[in-house]
C-alpha atoms as a PDB file:
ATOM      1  CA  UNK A   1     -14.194 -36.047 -50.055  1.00  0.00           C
ATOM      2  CA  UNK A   2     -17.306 -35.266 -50.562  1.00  0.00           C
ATOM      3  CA  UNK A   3     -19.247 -31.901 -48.599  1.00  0.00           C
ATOM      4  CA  UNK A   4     -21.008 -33.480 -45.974  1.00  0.00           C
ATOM      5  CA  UNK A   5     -17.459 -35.245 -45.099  1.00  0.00           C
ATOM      6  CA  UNK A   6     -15.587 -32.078 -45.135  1.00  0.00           C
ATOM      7  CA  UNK A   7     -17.896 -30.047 -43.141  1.00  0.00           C
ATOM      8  CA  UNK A   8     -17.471 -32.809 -40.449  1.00  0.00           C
ATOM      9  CA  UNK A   9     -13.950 -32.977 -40.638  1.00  0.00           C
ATOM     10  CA  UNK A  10     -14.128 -28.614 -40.028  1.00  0.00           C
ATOM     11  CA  UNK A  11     -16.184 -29.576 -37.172  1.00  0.00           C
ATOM     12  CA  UNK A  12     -14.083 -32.164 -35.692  1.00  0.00           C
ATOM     13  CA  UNK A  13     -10.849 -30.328 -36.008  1.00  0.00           C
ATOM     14  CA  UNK A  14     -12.453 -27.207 -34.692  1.00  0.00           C
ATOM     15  CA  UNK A  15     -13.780 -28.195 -31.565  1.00  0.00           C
ATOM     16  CA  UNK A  16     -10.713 -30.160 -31.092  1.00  0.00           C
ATOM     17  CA  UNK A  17      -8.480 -27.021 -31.782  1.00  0.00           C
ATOM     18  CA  UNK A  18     -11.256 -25.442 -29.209  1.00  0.00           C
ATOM     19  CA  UNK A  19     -10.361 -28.326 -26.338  1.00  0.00           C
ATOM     20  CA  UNK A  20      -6.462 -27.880 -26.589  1.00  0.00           C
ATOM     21  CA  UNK A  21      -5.671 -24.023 -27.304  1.00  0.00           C
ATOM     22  CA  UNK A  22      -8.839 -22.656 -25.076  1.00  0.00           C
ATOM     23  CA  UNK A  23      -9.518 -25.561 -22.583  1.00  0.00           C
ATOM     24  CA  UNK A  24     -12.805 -26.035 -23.711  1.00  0.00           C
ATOM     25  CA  UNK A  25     -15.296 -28.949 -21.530  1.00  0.00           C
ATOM     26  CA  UNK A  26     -18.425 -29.629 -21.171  1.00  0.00           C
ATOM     27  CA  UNK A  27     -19.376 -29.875 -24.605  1.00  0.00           C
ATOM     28  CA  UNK A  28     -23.021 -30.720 -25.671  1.00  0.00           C
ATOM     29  CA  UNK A  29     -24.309 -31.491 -28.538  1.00  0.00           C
ATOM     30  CA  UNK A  30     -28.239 -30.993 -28.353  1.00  0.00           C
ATOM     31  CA  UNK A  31     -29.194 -27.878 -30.088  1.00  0.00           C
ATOM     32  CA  UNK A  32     -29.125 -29.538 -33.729  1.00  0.00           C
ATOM     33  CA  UNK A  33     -27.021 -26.795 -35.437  1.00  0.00           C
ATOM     34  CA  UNK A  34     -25.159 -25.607 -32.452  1.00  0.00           C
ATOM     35  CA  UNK A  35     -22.620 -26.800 -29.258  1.00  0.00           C
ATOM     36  CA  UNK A  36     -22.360 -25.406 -26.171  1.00  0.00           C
ATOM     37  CA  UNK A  37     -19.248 -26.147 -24.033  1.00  0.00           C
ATOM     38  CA  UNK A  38     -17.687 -24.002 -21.371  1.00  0.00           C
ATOM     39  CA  UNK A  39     -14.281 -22.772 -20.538  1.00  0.00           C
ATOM     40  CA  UNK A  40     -12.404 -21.554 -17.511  1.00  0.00           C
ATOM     41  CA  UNK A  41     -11.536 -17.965 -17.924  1.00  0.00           C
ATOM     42  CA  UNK A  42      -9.389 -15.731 -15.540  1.00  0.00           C
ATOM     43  CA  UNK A  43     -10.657 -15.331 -11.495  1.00  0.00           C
ATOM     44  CA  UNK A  44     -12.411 -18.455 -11.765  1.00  0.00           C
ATOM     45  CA  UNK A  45     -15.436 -17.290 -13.696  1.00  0.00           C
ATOM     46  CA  UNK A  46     -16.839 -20.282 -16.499  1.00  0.00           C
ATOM     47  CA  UNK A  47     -17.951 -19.058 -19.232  1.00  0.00           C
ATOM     48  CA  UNK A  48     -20.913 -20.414 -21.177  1.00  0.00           C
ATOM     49  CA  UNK A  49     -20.331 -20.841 -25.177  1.00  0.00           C
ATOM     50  CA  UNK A  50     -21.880 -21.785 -28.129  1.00  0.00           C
ATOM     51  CA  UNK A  51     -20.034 -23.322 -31.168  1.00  0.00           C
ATOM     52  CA  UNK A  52     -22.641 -23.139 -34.684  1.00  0.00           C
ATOM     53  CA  UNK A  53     -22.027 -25.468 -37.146  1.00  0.00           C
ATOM     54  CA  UNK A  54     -23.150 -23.872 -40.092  1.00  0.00           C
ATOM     55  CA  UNK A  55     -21.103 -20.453 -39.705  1.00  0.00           C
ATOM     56  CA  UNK A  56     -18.037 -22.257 -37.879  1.00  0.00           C
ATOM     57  CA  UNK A  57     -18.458 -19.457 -35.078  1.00  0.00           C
ATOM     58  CA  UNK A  58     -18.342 -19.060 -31.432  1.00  0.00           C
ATOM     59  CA  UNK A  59     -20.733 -17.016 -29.041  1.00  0.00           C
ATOM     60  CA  UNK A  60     -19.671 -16.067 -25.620  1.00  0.00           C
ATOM     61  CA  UNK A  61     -23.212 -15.173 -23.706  1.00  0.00           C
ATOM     62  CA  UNK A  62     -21.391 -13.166 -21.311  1.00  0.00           C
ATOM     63  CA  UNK A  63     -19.923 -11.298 -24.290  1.00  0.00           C
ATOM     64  CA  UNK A  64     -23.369  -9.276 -24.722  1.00  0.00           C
ATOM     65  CA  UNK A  65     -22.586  -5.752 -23.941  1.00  0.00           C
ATOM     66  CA  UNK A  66     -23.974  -4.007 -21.027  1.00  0.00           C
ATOM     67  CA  UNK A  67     -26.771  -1.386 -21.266  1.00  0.00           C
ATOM     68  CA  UNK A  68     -27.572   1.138 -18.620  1.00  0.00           C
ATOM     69  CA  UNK A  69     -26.400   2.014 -14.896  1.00  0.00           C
ATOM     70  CA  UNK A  70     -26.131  -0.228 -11.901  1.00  0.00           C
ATOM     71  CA  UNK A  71     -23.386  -2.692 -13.492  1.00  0.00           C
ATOM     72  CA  UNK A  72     -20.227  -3.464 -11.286  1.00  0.00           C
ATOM     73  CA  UNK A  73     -16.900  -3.451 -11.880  1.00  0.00           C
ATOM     74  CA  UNK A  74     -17.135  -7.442 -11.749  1.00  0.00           C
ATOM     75  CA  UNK A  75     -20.119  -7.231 -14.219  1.00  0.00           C
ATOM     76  CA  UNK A  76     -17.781  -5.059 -16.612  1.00  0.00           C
ATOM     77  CA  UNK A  77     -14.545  -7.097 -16.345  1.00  0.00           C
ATOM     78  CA  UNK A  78     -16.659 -10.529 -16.764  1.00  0.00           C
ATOM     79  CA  UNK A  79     -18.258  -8.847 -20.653  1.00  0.00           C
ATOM     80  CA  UNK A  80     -14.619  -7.427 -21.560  1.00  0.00           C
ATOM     81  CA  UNK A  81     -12.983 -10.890 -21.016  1.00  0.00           C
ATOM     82  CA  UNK A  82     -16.041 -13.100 -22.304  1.00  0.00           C
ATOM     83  CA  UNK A  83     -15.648 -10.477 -25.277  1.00  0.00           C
ATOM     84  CA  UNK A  84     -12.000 -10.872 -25.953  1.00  0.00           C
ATOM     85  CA  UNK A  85     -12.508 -14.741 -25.425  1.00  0.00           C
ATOM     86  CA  UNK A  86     -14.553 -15.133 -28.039  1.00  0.00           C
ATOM     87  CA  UNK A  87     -12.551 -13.117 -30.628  1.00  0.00           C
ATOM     88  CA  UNK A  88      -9.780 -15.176 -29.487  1.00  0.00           C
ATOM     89  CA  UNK A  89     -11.789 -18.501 -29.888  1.00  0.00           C
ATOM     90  CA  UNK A  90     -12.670 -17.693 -33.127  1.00  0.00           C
ATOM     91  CA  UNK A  91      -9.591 -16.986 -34.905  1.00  0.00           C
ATOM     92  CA  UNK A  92      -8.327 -19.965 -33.305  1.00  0.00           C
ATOM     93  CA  UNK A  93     -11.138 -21.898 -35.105  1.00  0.00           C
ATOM     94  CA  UNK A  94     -10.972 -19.979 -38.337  1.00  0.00           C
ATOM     95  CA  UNK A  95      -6.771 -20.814 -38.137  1.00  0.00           C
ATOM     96  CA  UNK A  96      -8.329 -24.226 -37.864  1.00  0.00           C
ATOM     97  CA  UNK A  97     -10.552 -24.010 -40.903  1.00  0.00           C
ATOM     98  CA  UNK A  98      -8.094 -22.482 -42.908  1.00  0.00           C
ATOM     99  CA  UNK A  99      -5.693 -25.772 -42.489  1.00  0.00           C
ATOM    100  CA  UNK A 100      -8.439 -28.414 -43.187  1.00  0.00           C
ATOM    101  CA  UNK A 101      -8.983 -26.305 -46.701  1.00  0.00           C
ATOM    102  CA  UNK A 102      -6.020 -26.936 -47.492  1.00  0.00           C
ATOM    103  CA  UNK A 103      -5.621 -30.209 -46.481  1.00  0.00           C
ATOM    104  CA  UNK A 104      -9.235 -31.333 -48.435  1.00  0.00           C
ATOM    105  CA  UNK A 105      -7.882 -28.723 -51.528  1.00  0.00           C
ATOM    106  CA  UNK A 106      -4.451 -31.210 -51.917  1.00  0.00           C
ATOM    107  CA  UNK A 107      -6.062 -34.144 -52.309  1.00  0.00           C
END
């Protein structure tokens, strides 16, 4: 395989490892290097993500710490979970990476 066909294959398996172990839906594909998709977390709140290509990560936005006063205790809980999503999501995609390698390295 050459790299171009491998980095696809990462890709594909990721996102699909993303659908199955986290739910994922919604996924779109328009920001060139990057793919947002959503998931259902816990008490009903969707969370908006953001897969990149290039660094095989994922980005919760509601993950982005909160500065200052004024925040409730549903603004708090929402960032903890969207942060402990994400570092979920990615192991689950580096677990995923990990495999392919050594799938493409057997051949």
């Amino acid at each position: 395989m050459n790299k171009t066909q491998v980095r696809r294959l990462k890709v594909n398996r990721a996102l699909k490892a993303l659908i199955i172990n986290h739910n994922a839906f919604n996924i779109e594909d328009a920001d060139g290097g990057r793919m947002d998709f959503c998931i259902e977390g816990p008490y009903g709140h969707t969370y908006q993500c953001q897969f990149t290509r290039n660094g095989f990560d994922v980005a919760v936005y509601d993950a982005i710490g909160l500065a200052g006063d004024g925040w409730s205790e549903d603004d708090h809980r929402i960032q903890q979970t969207a942060s402990e999503l994400e570092f979920l999501m990615n192991a689950t995609v580096q677990k995923e990476l990990k495999k392919v390698e050594a799938e493409v390295a057997s051949l």
